[in-house]
N, C-alpha and C. Protein backbone atom coordinates (compact mmCIF):
# COMPACT_ATOMS: atom_id res chain seq x y z
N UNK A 1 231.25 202.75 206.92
CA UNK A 1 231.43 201.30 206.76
C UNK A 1 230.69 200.54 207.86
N UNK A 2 230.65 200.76 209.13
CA UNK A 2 230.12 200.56 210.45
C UNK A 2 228.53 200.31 210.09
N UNK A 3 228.41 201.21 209.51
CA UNK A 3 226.86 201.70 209.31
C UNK A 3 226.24 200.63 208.52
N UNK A 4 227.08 200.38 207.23
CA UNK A 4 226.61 199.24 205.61
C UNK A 4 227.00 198.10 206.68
N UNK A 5 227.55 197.82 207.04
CA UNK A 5 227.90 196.42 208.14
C UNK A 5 226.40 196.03 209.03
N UNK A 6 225.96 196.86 209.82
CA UNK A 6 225.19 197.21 210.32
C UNK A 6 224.18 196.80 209.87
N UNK A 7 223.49 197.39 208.72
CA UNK A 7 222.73 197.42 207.37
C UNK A 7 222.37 195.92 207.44
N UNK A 8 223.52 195.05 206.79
CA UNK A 8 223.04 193.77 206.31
C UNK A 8 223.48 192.80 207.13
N UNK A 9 224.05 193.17 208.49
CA UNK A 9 223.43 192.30 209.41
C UNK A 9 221.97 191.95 210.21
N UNK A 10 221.41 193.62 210.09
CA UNK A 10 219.93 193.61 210.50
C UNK A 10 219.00 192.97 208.97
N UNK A 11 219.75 192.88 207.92
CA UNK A 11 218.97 192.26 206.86
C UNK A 11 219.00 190.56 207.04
N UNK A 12 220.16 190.23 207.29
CA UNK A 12 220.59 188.85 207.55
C UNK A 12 219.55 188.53 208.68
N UNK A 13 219.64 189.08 209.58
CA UNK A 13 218.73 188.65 210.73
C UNK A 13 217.05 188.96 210.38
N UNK A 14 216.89 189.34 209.53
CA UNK A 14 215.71 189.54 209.19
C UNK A 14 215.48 188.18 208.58
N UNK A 15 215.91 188.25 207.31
CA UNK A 15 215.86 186.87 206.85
C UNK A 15 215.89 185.60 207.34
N UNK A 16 216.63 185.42 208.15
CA UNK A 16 216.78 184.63 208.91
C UNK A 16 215.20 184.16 209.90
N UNK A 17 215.10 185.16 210.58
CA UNK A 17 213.61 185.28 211.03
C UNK A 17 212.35 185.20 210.28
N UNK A 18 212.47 185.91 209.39
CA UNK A 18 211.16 185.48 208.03
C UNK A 18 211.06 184.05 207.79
N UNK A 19 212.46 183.69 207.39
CA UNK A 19 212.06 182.21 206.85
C UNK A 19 211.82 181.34 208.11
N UNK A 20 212.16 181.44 209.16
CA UNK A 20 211.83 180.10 210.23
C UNK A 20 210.75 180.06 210.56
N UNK A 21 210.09 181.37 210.91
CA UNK A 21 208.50 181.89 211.10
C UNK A 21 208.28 181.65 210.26
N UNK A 22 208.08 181.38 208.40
CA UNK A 22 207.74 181.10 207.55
C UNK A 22 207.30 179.30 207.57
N UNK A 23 208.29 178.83 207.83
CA UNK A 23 208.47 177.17 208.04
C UNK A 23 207.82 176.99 209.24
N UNK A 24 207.66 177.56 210.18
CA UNK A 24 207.01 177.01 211.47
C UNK A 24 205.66 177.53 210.74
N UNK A 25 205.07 178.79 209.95
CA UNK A 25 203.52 178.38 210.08
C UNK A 25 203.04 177.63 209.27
N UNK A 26 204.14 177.25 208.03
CA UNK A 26 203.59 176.35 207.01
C UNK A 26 203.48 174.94 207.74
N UNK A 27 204.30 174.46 208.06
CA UNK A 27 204.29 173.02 208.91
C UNK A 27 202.86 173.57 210.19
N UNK A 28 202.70 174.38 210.87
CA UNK A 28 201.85 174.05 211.68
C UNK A 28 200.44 174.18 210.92
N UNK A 29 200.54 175.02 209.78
CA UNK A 29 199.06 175.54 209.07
C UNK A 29 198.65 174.17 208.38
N UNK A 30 199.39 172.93 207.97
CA UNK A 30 198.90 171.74 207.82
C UNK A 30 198.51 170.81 208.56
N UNK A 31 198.65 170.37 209.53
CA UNK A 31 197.71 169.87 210.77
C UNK A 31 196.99 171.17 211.54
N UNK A 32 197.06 172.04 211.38
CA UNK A 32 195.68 172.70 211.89
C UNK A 32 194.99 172.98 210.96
N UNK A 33 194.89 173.38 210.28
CA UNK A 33 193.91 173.19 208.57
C UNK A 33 193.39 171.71 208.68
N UNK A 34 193.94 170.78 209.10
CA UNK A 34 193.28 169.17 208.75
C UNK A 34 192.48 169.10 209.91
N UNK A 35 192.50 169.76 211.48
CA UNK A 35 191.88 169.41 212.46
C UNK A 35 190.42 170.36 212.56
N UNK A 36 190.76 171.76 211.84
CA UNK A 36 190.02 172.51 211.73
C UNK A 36 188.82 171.47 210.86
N UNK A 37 189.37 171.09 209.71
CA UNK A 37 188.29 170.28 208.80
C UNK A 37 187.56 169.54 209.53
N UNK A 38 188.27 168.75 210.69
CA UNK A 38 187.39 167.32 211.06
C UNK A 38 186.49 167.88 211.83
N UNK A 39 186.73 169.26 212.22
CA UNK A 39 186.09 169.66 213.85
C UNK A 39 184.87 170.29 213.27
N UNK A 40 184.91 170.72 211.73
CA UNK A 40 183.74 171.44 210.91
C UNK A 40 182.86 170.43 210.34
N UNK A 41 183.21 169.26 210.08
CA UNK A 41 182.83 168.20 209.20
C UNK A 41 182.69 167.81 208.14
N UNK A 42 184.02 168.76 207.53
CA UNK A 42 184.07 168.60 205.84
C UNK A 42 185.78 167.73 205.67
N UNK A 43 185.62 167.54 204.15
CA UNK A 43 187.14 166.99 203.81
C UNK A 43 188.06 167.87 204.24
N UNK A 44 189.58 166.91 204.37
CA UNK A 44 190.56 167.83 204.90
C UNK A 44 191.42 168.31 203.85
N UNK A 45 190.79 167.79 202.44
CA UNK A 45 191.02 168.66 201.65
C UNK A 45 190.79 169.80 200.97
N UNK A 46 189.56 170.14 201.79
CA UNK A 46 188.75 171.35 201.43
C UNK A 46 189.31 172.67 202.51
N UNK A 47 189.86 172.13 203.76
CA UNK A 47 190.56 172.49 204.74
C UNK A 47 191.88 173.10 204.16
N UNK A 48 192.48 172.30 203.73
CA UNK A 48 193.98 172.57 203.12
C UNK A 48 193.59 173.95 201.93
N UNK A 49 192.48 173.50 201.07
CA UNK A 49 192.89 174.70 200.11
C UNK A 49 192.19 175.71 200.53
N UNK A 50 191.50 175.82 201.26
CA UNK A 50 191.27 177.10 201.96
C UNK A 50 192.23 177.50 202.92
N UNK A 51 192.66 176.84 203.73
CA UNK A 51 194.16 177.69 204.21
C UNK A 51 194.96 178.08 203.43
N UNK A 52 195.36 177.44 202.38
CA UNK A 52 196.76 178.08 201.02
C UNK A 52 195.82 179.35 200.58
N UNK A 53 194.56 179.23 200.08
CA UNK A 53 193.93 180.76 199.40
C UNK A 53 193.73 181.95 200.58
N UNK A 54 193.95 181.44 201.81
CA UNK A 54 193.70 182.58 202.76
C UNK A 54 194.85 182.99 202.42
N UNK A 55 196.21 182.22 202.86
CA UNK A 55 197.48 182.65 202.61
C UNK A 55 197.93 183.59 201.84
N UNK A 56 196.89 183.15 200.21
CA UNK A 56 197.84 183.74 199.54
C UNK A 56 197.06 184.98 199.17
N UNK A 57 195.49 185.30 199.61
CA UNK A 57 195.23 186.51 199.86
C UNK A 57 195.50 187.48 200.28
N UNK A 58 196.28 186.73 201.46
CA UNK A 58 196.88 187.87 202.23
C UNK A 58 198.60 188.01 201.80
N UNK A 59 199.04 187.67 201.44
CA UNK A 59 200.27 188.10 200.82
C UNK A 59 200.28 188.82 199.73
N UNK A 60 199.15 188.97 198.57
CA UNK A 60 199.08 189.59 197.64
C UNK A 60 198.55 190.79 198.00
N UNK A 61 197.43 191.29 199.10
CA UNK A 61 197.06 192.29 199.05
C UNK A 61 197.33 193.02 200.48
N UNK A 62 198.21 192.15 201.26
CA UNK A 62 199.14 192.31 202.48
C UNK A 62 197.80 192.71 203.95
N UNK A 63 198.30 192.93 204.75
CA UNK A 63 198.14 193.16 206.21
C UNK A 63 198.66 193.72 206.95
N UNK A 64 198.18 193.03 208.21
CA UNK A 64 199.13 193.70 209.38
C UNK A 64 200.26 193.30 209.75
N UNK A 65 201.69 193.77 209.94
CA UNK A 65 202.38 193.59 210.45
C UNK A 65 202.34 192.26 211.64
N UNK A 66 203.42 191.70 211.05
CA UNK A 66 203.16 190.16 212.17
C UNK A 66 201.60 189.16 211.74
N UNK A 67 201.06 189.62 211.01
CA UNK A 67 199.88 188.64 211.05
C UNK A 67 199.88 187.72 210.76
N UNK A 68 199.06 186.53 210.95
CA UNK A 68 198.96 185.30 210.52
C UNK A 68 197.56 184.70 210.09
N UNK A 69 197.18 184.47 208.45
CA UNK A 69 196.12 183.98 208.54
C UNK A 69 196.14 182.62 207.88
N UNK A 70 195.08 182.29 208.44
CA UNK A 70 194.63 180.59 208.26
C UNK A 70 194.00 180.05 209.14
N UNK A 71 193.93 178.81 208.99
CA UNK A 71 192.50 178.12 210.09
C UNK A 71 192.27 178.56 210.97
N UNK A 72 190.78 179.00 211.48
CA UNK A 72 190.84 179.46 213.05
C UNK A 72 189.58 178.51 213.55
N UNK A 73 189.43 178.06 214.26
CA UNK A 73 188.52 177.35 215.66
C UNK A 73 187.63 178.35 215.65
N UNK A 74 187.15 179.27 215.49
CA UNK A 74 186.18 179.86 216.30
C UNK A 74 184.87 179.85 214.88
N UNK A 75 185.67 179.88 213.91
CA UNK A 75 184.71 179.73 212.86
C UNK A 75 184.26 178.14 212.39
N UNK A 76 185.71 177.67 212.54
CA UNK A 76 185.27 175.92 212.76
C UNK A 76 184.16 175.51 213.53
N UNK A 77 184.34 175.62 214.67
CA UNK A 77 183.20 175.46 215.66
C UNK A 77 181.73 176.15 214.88
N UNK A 78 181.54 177.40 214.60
CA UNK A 78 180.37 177.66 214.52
C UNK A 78 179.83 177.31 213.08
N UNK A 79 180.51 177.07 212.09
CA UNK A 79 180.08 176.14 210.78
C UNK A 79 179.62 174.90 211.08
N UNK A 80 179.80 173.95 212.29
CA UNK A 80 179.53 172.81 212.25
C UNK A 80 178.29 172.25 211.82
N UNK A 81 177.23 173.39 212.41
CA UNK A 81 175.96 173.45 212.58
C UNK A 81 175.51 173.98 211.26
N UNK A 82 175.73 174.86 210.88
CA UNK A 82 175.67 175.28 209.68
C UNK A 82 175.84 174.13 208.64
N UNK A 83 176.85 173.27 208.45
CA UNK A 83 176.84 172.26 207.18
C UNK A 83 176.29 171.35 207.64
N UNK A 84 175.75 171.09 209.00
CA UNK A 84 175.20 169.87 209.46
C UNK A 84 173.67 169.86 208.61
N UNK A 85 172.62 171.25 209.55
CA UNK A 85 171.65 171.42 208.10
C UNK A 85 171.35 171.79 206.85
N UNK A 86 172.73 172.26 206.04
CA UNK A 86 172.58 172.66 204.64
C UNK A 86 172.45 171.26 204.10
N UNK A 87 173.47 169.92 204.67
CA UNK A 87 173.22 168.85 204.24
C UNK A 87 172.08 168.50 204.26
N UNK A 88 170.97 168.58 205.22
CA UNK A 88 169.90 167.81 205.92
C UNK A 88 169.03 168.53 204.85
N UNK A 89 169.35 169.84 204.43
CA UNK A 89 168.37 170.32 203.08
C UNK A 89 167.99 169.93 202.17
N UNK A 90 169.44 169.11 201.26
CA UNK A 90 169.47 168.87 200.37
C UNK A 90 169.44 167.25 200.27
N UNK A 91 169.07 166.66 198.79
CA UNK A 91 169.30 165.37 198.74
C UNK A 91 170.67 164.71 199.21
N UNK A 92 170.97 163.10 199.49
CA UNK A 92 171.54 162.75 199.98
C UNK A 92 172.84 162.54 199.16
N UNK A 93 174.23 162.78 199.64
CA UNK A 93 175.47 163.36 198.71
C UNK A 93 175.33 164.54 198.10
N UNK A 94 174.48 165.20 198.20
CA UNK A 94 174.41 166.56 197.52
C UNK A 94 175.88 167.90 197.82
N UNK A 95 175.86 167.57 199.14
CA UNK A 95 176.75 168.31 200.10
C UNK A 95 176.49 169.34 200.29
N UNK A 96 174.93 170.13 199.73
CA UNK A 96 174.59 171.42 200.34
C UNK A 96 175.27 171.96 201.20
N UNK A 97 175.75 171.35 202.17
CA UNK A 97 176.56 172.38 203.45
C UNK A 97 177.59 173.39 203.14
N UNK A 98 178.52 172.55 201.90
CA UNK A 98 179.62 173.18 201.29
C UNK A 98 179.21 174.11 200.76
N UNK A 99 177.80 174.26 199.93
CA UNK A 99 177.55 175.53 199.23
C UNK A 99 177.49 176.56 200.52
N UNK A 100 176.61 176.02 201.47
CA UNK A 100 176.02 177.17 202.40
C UNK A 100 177.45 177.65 202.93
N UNK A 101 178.55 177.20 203.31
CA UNK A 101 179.81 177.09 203.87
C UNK A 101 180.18 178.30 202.92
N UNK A 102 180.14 178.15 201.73
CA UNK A 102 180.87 179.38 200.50
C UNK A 102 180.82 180.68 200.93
N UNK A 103 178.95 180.40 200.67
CA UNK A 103 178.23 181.65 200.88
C UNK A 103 178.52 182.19 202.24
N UNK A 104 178.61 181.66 202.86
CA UNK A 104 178.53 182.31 204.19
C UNK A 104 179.91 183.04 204.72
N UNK A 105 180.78 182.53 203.99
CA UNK A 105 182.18 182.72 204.16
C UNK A 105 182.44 184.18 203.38
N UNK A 106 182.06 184.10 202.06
CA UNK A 106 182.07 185.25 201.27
C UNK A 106 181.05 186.66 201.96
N UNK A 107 180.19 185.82 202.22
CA UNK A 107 179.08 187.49 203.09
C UNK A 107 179.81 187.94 204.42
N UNK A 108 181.11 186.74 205.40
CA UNK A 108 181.51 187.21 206.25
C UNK A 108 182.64 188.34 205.45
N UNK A 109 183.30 187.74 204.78
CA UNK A 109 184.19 188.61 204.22
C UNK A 109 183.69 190.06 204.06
N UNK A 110 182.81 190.12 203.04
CA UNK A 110 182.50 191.38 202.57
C UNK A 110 182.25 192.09 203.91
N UNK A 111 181.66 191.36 204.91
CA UNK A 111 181.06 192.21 206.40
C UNK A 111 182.87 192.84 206.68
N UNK A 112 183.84 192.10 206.62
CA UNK A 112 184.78 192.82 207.36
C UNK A 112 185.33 193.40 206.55
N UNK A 113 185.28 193.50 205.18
CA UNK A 113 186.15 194.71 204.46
C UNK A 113 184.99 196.04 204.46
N UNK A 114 184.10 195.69 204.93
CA UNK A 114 182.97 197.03 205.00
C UNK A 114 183.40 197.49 206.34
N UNK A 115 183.90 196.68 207.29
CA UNK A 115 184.43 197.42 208.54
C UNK A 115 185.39 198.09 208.89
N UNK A 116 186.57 197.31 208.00
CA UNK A 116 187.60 198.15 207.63
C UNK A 116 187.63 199.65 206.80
N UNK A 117 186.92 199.35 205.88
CA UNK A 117 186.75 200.64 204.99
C UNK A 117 186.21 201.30 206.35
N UNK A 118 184.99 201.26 207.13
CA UNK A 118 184.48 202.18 207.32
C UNK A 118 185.28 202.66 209.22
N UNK A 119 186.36 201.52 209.10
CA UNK A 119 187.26 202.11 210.56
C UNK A 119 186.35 201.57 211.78
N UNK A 120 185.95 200.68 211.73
CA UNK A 120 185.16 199.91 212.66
C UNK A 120 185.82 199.21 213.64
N UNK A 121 187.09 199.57 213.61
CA UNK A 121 187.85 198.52 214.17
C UNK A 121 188.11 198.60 216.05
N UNK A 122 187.91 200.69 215.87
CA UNK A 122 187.97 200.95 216.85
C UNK A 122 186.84 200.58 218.24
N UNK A 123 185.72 199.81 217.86
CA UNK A 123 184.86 199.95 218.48
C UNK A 123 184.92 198.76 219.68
N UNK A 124 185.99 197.91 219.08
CA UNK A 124 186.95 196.60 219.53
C UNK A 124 187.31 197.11 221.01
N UNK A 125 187.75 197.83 221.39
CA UNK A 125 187.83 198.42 222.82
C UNK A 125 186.42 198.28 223.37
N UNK A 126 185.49 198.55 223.13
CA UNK A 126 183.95 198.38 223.76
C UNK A 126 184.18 197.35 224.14
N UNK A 127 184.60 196.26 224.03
CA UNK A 127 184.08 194.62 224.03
C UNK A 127 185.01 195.09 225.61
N UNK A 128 184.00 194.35 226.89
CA UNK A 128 184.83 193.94 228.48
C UNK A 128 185.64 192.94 228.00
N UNK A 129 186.79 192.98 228.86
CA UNK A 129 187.61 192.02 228.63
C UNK A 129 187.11 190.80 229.65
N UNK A 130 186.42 190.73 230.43
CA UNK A 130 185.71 189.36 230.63
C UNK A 130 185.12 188.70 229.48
N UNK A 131 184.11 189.39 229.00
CA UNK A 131 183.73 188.85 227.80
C UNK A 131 184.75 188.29 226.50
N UNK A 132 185.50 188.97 226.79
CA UNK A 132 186.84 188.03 225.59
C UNK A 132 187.44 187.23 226.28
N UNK A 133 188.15 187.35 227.58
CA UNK A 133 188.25 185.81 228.01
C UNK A 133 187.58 184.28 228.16
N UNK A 134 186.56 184.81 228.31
CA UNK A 134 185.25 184.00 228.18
C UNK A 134 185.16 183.09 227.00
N UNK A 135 184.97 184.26 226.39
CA UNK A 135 185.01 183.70 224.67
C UNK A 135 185.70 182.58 224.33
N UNK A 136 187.08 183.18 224.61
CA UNK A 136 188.77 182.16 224.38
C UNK A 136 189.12 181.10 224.91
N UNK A 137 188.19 181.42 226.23
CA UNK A 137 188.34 179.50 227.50
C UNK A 137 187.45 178.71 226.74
N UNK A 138 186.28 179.34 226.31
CA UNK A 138 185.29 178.73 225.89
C UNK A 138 185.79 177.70 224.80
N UNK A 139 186.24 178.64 223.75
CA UNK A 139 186.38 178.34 222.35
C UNK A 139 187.98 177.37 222.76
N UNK A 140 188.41 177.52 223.67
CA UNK A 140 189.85 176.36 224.10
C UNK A 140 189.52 174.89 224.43
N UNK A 141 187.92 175.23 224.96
CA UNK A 141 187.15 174.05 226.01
C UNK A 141 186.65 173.42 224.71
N UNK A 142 186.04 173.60 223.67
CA UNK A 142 185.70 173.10 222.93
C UNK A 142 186.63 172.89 221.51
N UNK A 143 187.66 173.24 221.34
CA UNK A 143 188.92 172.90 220.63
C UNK A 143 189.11 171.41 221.05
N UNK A 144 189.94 171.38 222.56
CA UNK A 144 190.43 170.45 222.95
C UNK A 144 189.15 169.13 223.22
N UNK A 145 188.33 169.62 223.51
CA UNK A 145 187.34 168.51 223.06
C UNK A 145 186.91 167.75 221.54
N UNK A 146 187.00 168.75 220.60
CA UNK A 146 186.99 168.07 219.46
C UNK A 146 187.96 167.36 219.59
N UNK A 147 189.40 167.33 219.64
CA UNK A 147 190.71 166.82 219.39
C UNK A 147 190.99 165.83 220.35
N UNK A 148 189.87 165.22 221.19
CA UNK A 148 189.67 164.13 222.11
C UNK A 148 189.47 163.07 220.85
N UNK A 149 188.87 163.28 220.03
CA UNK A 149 188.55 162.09 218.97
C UNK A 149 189.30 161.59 218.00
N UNK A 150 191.17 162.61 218.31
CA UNK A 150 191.75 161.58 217.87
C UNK A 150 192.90 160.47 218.25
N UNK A 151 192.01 160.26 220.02
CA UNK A 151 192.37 159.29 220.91
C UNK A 151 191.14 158.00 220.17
N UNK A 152 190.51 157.97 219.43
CA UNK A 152 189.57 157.45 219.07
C UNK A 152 189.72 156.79 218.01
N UNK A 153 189.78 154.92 217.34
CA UNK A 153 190.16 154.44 216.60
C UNK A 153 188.70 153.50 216.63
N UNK A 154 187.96 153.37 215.55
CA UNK A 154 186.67 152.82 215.04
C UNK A 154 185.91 153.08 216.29
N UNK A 155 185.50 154.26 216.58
CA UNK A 155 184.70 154.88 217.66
C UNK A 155 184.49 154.16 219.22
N UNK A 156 186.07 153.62 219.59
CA UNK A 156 186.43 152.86 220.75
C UNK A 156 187.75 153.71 221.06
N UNK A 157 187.66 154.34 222.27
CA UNK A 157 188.78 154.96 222.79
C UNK A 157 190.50 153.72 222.66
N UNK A 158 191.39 154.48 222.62
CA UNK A 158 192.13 153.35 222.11
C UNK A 158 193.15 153.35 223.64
N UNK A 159 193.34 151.89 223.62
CA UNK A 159 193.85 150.89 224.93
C UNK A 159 195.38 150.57 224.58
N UNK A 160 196.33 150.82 225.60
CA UNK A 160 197.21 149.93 225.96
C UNK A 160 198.55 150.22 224.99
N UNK A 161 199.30 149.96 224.13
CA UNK A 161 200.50 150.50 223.74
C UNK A 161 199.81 151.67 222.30
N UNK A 162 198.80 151.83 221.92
CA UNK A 162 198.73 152.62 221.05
C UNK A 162 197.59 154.14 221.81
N UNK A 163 197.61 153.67 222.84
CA UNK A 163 197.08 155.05 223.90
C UNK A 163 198.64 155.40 224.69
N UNK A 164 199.16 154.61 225.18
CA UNK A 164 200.42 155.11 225.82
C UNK A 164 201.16 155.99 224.59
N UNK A 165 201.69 155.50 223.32
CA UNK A 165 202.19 155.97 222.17
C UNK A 165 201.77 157.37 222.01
N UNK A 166 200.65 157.54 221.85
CA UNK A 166 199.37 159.08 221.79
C UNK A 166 200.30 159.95 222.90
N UNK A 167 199.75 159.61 224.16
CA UNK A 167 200.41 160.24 225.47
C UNK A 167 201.68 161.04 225.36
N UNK A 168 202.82 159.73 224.76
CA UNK A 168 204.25 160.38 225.33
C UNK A 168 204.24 160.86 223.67
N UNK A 169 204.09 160.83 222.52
CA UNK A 169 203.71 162.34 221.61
C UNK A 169 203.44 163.27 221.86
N UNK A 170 202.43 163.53 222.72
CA UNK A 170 201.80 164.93 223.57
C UNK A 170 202.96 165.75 224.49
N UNK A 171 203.49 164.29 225.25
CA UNK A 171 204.05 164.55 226.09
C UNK A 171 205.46 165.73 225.62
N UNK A 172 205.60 165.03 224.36
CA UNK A 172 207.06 165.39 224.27
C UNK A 172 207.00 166.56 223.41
N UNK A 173 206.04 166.64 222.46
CA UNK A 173 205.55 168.09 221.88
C UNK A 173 205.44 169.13 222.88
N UNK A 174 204.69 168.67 224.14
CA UNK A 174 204.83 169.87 224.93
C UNK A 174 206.03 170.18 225.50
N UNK A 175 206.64 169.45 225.90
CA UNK A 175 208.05 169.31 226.76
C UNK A 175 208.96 170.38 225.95
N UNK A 176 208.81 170.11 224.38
CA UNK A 176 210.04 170.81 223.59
C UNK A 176 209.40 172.14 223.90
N UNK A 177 208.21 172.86 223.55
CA UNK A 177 207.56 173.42 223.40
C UNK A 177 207.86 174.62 224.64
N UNK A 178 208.27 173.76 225.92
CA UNK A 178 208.06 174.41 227.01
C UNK A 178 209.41 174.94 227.18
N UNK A 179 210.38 173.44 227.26
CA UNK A 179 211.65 173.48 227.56
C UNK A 179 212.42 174.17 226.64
N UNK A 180 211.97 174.07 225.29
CA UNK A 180 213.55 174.51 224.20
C UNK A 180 213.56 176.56 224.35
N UNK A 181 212.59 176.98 224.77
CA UNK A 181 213.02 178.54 225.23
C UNK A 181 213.70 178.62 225.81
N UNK A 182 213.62 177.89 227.08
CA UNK A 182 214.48 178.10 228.12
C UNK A 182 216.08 177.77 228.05
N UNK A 183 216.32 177.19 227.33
CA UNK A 183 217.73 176.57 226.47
C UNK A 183 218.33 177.64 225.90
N UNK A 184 217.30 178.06 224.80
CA UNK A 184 217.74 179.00 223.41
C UNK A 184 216.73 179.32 223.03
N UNK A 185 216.74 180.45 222.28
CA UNK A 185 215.72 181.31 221.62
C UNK A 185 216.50 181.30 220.48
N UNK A 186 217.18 180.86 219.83
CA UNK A 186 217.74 180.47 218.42
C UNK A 186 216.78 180.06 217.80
N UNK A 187 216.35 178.78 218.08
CA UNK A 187 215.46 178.09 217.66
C UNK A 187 214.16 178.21 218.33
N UNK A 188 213.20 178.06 216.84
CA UNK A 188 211.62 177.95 217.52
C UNK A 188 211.09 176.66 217.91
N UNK A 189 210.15 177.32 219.36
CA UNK A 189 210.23 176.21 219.84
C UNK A 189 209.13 174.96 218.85
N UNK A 190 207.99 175.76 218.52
CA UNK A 190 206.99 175.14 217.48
C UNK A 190 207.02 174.47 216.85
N UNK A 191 208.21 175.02 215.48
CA UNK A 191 209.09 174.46 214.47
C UNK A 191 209.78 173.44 215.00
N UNK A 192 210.47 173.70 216.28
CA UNK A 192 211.23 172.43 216.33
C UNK A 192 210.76 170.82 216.77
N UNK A 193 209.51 170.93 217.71
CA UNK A 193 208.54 170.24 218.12
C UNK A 193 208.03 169.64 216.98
N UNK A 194 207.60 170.26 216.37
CA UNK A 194 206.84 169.79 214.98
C UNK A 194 207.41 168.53 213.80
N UNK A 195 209.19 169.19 213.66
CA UNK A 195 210.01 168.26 213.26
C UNK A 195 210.29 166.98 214.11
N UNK A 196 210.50 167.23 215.19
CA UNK A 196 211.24 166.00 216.18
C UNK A 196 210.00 165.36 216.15
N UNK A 197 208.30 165.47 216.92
CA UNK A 197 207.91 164.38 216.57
C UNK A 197 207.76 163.97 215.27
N UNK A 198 207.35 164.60 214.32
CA UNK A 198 207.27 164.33 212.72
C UNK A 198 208.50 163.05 212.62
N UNK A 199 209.43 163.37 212.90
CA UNK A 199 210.81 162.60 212.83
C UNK A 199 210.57 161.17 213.73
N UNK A 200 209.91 161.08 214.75
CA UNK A 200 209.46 160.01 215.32
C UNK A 200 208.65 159.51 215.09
N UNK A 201 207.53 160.15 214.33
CA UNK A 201 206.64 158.95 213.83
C UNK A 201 206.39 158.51 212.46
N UNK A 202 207.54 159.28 211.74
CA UNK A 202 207.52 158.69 210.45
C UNK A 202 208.99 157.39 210.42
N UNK A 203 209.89 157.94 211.04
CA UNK A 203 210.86 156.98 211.79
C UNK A 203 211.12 155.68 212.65
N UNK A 204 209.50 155.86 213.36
CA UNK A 204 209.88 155.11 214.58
C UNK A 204 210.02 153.31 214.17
């Protein structure tokens, strides 16, 4: 009896954990999917449904344990350039970039299921770990610089109660972010950040 008790309390707590981690990446995978877009220079609706089809790629044909896929910065960043001249190719509204964006996305793919098949994965230890820190400050330095522009309202940094407003948002996203571990580990801190300002600025 000890044992079946046992059983579906570690199920309960499972569940429990699935779904909050579930809700914290869906709520965060929609503003980072929309920032990823602006930082690439396409719609943020083209953003959105490519995060839901990563999603649901990977739930149908599964992964790794703990993984998480959807928008990443490092590919944002290096498409920029990429749709900047597929546009410059083509006639004007054409949106060439988006095609080149497809293609390029699909030939990365195939590159990493050819790596997988062929166990390539191990070679990931070669890389110095300077060189991956590097990488990650880098790719942080230029994150947070894109996301300077949306202190930016008709390409004039913005002044006085709607820059202070910006600020103590930041402020307080981080604050939960930092502080609510230290409280409780009940709750995530992400998820909960996410709601409370959400709750303040659709509220305020």
């Amino acid at each position: 009896m000890k044992s079946r008790f046992k059983f579906f309390e570690q199920i309960q707590g499972s569940v429990k954990d699935d779904v909050l981690s579930g809700l914290t990446v869906a709520l965060a995978l929609v503003p980072e999917a929309v920032a990823f877009a602006f930082v690439a220079g396409i719609s943020p609706v083209i953003g959105l449904y490519g995060a839901f089809m990563m999603g649901l790629v990977t739930a149908i044909f599964g992964g790794r344990p703990g993984m998480i896929s959807g928008a990443t910065g490092a590919l944002a960043v290096v498409m920029v350039h990429l749709i900047k001249e597929g546009n410059a190719m083509g006639p004007e509204g054409a949106m060439m970039g988006l095609q080149f964006l497809f293609a390029t996305l699909i030939l990365a793919g195939i590159f990493q299921t050819a790596a997988g098949f062929f166990k390539m994965g191990k070679f990931v230890h070669m890389i110095p770990s300077s060189v991956m820190m590097g990488f990650v400050n880098g790719l942080a330095i230029v994150i947070f610089t894109s996301q300077l522009g949306m202190f930016k309202s008709g390409g004039e940094w913005l002044s006085g109660t709607l820059l202070y407003t910006m600020l103590g948002l930041v402020a307080l996203t981080m604050a939960i972010m930092w502080g609510l571990p230290k409280i409780t580990r009940q709750l995530p801190g992400a998820l909960t950040a996410i709601l409370v300002v959400s709750a303040v600025v659709i509220y305020r």
